[in-house]
C-alpha atoms as a PDB file:
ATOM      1  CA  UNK A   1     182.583 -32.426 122.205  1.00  0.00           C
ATOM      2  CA  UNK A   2     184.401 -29.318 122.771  1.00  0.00           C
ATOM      3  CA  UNK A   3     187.714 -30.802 121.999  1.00  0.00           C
ATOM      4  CA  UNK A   4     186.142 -32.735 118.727  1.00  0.00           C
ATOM      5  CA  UNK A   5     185.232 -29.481 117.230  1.00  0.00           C
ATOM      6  CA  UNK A   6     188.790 -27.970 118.066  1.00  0.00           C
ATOM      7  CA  UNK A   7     190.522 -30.519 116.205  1.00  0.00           C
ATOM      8  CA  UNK A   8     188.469 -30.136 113.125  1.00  0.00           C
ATOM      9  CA  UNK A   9     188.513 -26.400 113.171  1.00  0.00           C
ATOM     10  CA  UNK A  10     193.123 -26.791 113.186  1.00  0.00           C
ATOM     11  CA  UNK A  11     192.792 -29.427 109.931  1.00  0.00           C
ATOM     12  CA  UNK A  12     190.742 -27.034 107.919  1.00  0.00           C
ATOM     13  CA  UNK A  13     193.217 -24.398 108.901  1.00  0.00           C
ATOM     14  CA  UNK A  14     196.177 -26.449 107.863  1.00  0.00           C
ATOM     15  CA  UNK A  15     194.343 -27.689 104.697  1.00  0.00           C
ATOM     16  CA  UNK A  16     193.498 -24.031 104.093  1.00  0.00           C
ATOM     17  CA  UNK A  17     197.047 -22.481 104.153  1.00  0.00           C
ATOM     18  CA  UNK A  18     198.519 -25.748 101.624  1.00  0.00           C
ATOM     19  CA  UNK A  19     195.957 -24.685  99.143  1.00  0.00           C
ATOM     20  CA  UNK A  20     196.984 -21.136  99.833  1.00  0.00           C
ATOM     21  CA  UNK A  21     200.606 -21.918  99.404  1.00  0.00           C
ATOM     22  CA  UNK A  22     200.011 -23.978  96.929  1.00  0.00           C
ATOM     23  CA  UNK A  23     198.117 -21.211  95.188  1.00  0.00           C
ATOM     24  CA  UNK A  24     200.895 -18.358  95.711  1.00  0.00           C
ATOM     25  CA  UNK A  25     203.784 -20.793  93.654  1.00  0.00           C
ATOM     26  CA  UNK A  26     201.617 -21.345  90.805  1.00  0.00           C
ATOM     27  CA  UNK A  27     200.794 -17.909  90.821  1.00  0.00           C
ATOM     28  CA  UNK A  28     204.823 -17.068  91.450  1.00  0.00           C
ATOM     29  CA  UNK A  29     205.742 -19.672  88.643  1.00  0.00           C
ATOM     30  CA  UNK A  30     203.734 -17.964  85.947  1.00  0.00           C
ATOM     31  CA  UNK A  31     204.593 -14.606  86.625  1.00  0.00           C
ATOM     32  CA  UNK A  32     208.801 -15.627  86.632  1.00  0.00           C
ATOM     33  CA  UNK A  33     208.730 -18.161  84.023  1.00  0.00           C
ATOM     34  CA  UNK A  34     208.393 -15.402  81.048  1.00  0.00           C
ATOM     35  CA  UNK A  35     211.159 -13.489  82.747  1.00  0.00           C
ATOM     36  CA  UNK A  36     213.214 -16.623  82.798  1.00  0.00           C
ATOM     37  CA  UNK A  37     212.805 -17.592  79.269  1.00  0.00           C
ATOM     38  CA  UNK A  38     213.014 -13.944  78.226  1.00  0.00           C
ATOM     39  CA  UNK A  39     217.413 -13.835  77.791  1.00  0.00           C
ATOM     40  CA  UNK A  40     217.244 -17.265  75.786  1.00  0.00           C
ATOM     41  CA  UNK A  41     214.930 -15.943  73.583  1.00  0.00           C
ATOM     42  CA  UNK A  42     216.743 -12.718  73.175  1.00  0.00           C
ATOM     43  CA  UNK A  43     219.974 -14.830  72.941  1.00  0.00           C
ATOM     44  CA  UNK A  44     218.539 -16.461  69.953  1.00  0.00           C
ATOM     45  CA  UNK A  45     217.301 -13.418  67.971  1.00  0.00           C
ATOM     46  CA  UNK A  46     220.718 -11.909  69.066  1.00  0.00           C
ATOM     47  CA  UNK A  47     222.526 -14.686  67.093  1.00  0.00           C
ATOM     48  CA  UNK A  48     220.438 -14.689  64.155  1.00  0.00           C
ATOM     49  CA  UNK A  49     220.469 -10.966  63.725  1.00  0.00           C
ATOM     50  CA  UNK A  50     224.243 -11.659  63.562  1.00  0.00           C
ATOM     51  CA  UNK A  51     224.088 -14.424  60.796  1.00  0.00           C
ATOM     52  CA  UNK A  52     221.681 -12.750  59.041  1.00  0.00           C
ATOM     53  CA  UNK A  53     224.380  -9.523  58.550  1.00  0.00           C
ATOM     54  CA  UNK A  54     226.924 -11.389  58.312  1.00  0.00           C
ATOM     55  CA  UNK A  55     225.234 -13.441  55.282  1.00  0.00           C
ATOM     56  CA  UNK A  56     224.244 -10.526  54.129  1.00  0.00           C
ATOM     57  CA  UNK A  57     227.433  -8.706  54.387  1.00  0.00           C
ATOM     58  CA  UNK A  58     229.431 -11.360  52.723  1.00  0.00           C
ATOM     59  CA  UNK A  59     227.207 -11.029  49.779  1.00  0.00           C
ATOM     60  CA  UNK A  60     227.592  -7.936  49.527  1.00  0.00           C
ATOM     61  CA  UNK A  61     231.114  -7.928  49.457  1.00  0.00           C
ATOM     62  CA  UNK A  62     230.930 -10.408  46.553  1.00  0.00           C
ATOM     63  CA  UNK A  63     228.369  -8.733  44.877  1.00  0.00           C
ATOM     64  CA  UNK A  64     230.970  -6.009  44.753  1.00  0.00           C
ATOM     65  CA  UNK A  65     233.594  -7.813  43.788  1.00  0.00           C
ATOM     66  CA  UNK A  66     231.943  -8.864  40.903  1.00  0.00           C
ATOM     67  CA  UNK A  67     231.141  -5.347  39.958  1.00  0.00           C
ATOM     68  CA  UNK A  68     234.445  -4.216  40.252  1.00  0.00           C
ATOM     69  CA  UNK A  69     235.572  -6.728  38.072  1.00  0.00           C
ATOM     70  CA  UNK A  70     233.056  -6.296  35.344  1.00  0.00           C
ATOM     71  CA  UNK A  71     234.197  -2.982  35.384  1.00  0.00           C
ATOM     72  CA  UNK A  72     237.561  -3.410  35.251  1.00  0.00           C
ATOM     73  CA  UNK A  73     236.852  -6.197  32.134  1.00  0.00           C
ATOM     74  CA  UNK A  74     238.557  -4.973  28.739  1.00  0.00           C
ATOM     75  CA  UNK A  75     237.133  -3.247  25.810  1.00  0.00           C
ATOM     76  CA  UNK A  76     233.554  -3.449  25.555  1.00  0.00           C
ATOM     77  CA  UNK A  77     230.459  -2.607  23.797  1.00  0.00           C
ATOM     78  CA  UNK A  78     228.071  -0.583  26.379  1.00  0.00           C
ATOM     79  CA  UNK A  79     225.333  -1.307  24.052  1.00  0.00           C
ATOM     80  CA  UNK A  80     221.990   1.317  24.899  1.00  0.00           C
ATOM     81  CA  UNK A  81     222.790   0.784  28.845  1.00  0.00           C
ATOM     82  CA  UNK A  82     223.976   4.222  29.343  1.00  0.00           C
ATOM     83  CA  UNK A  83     224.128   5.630  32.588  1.00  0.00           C
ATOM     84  CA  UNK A  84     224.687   9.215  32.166  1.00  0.00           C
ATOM     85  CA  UNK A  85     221.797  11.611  30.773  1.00  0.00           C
ATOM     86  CA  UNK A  86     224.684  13.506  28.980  1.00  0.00           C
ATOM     87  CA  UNK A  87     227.549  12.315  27.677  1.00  0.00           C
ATOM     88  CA  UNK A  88     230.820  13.554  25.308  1.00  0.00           C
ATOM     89  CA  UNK A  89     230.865  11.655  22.273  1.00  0.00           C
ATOM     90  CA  UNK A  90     233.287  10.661  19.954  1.00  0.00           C
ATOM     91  CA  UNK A  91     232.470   8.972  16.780  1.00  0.00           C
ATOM     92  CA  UNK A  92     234.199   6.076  14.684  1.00  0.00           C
ATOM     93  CA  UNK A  93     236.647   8.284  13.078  1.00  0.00           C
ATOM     94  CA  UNK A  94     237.844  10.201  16.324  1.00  0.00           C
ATOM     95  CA  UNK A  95     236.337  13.174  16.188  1.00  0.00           C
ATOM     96  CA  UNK A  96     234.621  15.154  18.691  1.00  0.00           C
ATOM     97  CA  UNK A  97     231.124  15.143  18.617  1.00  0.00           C
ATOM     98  CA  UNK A  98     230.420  17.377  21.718  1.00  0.00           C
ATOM     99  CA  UNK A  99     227.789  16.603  24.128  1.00  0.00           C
ATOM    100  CA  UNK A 100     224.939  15.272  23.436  1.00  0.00           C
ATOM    101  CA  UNK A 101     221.904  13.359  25.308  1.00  0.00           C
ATOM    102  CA  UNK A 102     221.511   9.763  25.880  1.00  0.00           C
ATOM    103  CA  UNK A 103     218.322   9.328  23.115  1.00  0.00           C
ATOM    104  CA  UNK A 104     220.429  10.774  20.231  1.00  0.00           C
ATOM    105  CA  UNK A 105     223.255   8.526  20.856  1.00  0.00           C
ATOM    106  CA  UNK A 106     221.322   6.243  20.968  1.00  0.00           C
ATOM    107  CA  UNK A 107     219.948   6.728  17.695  1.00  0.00           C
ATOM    108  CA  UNK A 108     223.006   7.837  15.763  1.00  0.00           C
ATOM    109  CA  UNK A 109     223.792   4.393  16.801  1.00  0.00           C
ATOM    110  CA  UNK A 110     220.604   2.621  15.104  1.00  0.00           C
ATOM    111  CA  UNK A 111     221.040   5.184  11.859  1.00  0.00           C
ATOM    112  CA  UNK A 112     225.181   4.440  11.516  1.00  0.00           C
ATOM    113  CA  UNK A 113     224.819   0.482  12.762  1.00  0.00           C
ATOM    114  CA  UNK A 114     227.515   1.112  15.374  1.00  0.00           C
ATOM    115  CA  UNK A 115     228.356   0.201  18.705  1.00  0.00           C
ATOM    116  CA  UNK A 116     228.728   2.454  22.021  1.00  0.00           C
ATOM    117  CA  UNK A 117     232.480   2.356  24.147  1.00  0.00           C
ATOM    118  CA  UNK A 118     233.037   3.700  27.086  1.00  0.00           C
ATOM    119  CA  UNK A 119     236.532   6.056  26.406  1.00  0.00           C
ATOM    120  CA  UNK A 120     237.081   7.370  29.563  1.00  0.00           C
ATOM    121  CA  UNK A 121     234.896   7.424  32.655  1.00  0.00           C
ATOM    122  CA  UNK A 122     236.442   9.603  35.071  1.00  0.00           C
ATOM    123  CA  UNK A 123     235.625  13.091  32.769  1.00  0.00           C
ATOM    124  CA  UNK A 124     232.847  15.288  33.481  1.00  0.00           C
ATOM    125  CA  UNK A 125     230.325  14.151  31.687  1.00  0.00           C
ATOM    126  CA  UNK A 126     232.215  10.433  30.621  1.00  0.00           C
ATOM    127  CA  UNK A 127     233.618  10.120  27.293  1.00  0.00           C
ATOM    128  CA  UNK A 128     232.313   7.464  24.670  1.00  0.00           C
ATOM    129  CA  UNK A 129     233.154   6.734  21.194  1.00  0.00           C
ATOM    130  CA  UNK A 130     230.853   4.869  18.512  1.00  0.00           C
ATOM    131  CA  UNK A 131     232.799   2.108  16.492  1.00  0.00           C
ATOM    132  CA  UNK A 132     232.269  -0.694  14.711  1.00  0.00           C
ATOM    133  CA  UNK A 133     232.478  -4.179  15.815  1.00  0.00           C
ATOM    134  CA  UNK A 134     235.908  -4.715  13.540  1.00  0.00           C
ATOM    135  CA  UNK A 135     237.249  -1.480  15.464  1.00  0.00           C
ATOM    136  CA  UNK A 136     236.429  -3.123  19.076  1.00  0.00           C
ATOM    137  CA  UNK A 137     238.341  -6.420  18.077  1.00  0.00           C
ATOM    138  CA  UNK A 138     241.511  -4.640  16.730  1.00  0.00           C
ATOM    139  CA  UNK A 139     241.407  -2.484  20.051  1.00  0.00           C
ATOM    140  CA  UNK A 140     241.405  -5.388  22.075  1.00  0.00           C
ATOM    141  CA  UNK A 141     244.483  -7.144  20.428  1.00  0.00           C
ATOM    142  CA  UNK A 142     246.373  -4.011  20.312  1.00  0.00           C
ATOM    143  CA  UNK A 143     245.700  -3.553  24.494  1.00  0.00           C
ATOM    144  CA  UNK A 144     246.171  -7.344  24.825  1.00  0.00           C
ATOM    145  CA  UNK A 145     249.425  -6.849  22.883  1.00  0.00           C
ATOM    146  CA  UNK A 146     250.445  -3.779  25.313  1.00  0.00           C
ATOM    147  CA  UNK A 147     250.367  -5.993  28.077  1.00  0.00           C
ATOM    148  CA  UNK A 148     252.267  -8.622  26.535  1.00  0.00           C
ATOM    149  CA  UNK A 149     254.775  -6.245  25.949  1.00  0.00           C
ATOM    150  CA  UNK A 150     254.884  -4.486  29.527  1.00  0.00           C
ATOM    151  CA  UNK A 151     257.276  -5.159  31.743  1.00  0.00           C
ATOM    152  CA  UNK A 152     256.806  -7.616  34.663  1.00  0.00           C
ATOM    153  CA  UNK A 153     257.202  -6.086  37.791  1.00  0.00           C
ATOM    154  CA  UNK A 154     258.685  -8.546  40.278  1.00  0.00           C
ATOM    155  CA  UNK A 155     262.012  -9.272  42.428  1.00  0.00           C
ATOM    156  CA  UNK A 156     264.909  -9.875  40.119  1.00  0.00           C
ATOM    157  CA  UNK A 157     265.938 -13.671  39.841  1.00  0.00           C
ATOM    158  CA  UNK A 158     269.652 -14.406  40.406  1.00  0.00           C
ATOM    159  CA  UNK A 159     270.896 -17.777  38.596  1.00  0.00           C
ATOM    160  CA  UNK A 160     274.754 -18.971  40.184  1.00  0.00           C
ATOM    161  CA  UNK A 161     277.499 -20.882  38.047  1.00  0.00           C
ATOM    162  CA  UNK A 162     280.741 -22.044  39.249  1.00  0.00           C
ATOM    163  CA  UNK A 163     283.620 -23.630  37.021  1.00  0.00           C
ATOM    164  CA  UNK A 164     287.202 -23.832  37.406  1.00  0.00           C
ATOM    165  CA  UNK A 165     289.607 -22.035  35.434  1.00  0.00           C
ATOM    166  CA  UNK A 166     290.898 -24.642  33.199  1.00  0.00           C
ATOM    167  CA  UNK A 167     287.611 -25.702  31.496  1.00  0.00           C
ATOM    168  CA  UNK A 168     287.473 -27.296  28.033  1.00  0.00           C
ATOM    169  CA  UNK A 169     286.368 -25.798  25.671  1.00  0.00           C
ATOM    170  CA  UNK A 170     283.223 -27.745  25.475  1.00  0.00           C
ATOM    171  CA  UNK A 171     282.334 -27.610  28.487  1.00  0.00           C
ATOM    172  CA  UNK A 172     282.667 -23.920  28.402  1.00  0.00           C
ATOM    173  CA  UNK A 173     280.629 -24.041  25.044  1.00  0.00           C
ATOM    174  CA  UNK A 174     278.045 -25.431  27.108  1.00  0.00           C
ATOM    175  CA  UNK A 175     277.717 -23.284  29.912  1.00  0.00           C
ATOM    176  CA  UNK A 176     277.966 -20.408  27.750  1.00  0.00           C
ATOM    177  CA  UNK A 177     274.718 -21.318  25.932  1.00  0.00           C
ATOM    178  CA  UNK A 178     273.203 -22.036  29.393  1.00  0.00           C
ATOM    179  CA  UNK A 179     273.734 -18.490  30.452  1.00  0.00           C
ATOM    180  CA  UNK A 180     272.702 -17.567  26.988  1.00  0.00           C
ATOM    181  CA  UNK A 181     269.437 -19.251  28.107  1.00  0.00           C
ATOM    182  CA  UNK A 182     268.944 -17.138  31.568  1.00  0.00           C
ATOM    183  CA  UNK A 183     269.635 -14.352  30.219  1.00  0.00           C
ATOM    184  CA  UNK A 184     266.972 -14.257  27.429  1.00  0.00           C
ATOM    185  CA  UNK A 185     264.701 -15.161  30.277  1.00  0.00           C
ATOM    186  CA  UNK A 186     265.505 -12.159  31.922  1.00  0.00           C
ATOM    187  CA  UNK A 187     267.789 -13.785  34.788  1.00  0.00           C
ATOM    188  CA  UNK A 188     270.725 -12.109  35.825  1.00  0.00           C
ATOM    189  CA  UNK A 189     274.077 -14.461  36.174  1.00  0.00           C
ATOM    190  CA  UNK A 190     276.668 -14.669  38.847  1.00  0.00           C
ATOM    191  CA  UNK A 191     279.623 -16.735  37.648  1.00  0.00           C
ATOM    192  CA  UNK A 192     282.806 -17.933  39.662  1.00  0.00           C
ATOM    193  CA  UNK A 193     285.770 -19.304  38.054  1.00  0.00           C
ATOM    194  CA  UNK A 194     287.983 -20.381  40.636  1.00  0.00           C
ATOM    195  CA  UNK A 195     291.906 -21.052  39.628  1.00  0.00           C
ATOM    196  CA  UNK A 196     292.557 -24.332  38.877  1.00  0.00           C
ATOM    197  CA  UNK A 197     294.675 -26.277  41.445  1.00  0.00           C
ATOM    198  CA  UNK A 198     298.421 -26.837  40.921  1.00  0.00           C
ATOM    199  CA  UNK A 199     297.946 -24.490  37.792  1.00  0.00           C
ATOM    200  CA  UNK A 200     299.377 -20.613  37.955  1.00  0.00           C
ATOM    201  CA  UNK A 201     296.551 -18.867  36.208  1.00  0.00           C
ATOM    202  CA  UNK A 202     296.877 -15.334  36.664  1.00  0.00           C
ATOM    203  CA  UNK A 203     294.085 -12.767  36.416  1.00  0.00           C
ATOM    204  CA  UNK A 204     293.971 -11.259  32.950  1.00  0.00           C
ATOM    205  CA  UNK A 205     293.815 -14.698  32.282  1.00  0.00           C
ATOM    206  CA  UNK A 206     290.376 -15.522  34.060  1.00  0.00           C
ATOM    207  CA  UNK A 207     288.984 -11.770  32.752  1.00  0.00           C
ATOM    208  CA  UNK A 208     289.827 -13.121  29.379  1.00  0.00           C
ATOM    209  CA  UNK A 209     287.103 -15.946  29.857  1.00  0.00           C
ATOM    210  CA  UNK A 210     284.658 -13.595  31.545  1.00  0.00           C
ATOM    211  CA  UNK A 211     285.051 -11.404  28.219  1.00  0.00           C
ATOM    212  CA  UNK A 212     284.812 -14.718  25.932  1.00  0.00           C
ATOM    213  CA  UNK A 213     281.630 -15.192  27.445  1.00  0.00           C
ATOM    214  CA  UNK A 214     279.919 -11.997  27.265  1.00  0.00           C
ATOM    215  CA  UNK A 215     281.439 -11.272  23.454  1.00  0.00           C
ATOM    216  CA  UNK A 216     278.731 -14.275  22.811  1.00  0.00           C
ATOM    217  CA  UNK A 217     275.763 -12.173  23.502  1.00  0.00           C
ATOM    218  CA  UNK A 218     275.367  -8.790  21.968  1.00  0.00           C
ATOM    219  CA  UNK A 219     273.602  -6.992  22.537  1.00  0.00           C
ATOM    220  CA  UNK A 220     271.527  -8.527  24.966  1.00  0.00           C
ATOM    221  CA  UNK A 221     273.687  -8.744  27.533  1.00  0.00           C
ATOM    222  CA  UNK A 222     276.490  -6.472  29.881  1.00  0.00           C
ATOM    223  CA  UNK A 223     278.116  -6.600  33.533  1.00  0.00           C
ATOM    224  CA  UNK A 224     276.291  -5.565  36.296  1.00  0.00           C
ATOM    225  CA  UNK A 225     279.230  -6.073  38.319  1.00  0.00           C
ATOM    226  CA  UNK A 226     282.437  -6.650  36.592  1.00  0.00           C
ATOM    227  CA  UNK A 227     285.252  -9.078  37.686  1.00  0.00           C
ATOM    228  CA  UNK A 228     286.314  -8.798  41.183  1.00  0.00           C
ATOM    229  CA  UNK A 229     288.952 -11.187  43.031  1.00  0.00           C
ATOM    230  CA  UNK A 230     286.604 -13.018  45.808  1.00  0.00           C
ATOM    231  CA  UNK A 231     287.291 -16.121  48.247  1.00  0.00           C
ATOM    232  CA  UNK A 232     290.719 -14.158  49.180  1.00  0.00           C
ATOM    233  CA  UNK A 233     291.834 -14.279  45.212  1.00  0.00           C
ATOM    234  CA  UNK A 234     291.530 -17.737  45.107  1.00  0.00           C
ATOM    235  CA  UNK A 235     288.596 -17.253  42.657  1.00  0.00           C
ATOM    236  CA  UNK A 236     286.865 -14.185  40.428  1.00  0.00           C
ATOM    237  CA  UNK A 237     283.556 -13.459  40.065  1.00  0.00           C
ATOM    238  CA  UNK A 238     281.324 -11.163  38.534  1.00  0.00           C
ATOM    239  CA  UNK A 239     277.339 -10.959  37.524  1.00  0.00           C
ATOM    240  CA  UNK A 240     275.716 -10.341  33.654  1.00  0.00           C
ATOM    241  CA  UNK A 241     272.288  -8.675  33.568  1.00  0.00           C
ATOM    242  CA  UNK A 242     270.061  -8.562  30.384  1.00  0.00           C
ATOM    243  CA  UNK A 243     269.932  -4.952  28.446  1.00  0.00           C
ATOM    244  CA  UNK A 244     267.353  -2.883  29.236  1.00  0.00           C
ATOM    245  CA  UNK A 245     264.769  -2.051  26.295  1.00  0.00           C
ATOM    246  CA  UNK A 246     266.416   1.477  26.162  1.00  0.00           C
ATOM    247  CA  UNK A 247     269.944  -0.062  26.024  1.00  0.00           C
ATOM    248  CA  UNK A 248     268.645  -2.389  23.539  1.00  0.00           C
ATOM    249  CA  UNK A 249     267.157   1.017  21.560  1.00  0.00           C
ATOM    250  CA  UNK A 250     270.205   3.367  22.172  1.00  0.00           C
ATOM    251  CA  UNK A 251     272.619   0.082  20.796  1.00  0.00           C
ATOM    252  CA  UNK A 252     270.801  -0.634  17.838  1.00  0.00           C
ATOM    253  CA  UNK A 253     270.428   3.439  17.103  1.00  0.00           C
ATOM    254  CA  UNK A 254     273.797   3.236  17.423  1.00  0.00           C
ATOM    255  CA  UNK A 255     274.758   0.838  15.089  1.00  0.00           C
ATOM    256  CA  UNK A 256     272.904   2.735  12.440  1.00  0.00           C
ATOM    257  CA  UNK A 257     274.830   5.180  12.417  1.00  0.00           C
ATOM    258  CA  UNK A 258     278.464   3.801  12.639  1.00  0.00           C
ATOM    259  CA  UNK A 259     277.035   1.763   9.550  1.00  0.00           C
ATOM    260  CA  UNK A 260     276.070   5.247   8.064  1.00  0.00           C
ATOM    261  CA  UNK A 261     278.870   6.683   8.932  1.00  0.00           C
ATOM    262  CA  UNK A 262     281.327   3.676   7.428  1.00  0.00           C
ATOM    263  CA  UNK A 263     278.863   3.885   3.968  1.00  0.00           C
ATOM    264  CA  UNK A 264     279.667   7.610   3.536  1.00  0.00           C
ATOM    265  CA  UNK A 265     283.353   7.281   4.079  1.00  0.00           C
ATOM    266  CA  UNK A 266     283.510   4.614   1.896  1.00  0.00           C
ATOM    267  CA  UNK A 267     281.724   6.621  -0.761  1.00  0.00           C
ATOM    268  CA  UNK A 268     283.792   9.568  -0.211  1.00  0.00           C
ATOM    269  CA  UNK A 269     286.701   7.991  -0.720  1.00  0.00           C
ATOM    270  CA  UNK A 270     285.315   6.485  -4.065  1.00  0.00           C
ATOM    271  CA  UNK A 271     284.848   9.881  -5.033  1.00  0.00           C
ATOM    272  CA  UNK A 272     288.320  10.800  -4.512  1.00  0.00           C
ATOM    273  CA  UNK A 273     289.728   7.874  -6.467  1.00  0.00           C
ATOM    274  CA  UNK A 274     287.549   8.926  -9.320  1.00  0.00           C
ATOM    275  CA  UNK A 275     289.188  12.556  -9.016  1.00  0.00           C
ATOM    276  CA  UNK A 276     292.215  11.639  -8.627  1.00  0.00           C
ATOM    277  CA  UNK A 277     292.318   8.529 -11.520  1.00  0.00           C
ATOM    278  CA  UNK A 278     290.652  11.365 -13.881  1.00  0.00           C
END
């Protein structure tokens, strides 16, 4: 009987301590599982914290892009959208109307029917002018025209002919107009002329064809570099390069006034014929 109740008494002891166990892991489980989940979850918002600025740093960047280049756009009526409270003002004719406030400008501009343009932005206060919408459109030809007309900065392009020294005259006709051609494009021209083989063609004689060449381009054209014996003298060579503007300017000045020059010597000496027939 003893013994009975003995062996009861150790299985309820044993059953006891599972549930116990059993007990302590759940209890284990839900206190470590937050902790657990805790750097996923701050993994995630990590990364979309970092999409989110860089989303919203890229569009800012382009938003400012786009600003700078609507700034940076040509000639343009402002229209009433003007920032400054005071502002120097100019009106169609050019003259300087001082500075005045935002609200009058903006109704000289209803009384005279004109438009509002931004002169100069980097004064203290900004300069604008009021014109007319005829004055805006010849404004923007003449500063499309400017930059037509300004010079393109970039490396200088090098175009290479070689011919021998006893080329016909066609065929020098021909490569004449094709350095004609470069040139006009801005291109500056190294030619060789080697000496013909079994033929004694001496120097002078290749500088003469050098000169022939050139003579066919006035003014638009000079040596950069003028004939030099290369290829140990087997061959000369030199390189033509398009006038500058102010070459082109100081030529044609020049011109003038030999032609002025020739005109009043020739009337001077008409004069004296007079005298002297009298």
């Amino acid at each position: 009987m003893a013994a009975l109740f003995l062996k009861r008494l150790t299985l309820q002891t044993v059953k006891s301590e599972n549930s116990c166990v059993r007990c302590f892991g759940k209890h284990i489980v839900q206190k470590t599982a937050p902790a657990q989940s805790s750097p996923i979850a701050s993994a995630l918002r990590l990364s979309f914290l970092i999409h989110a600025e860089a989303f919203s740093t890229t569009e800012d960047t382009q938003n400012e892009g786009k600003k700078k280049k609507k700034s940076q756009t040509a000639f343009s009526n402002v229209g009433r959208k003007i920032s400054q409270r005071i502002i120097h003002l100019f009106d169609e004719k050019g003259n300087d109307m001082g500075n005045m406030h935002r609200a009058d400008v903006i109704r000289l501009m209803d009384e005279r029917e004109l438009r509002l343009v931004q002169r100069n932005a980097s004064t203290e206060p900004a300069e604008y002018q009021l014109m007319t919408g005829l004055q805006i459109l010849q404004e923007r030809q003449r500063l499309r025209e400017m930059k037509k007309a300004s010079p393109k900065t970039g490396p200088t392009l090098t175009k290479e002919l070689t011919f021998s020294s006893n080329i016909g005259q066609h065929d020098l006709d021909t490569k004449t107009k094709q350095i004609q051609q470069w040139i006009k494009k801005e291109r500056q021209v190294r030619i060789t002329i080697k000496k013909g083989k079994n033929v004694d063609v001496s120097e002078n004689k290749v500088e003469e064809i050098f000169h022939q060449i050139l003579q066919t381009m006035p003014g638009i054209a000079t040596f950069l570099s003028r004939p030099q014996a290369v290829q140990g003298g087997k061959a000369l060579m030199c390189v033509l390069r398009p006038l500058s503007k102010n070459e082109e300017k100081a030529r044609g000045e020049t011109q003038k006034t030999q032609k002025r020059d020739t005109l009043n010597q020739d009337h001077g000496n008409d004069k004296e014929s007079n005298v002297l027939h009298q």
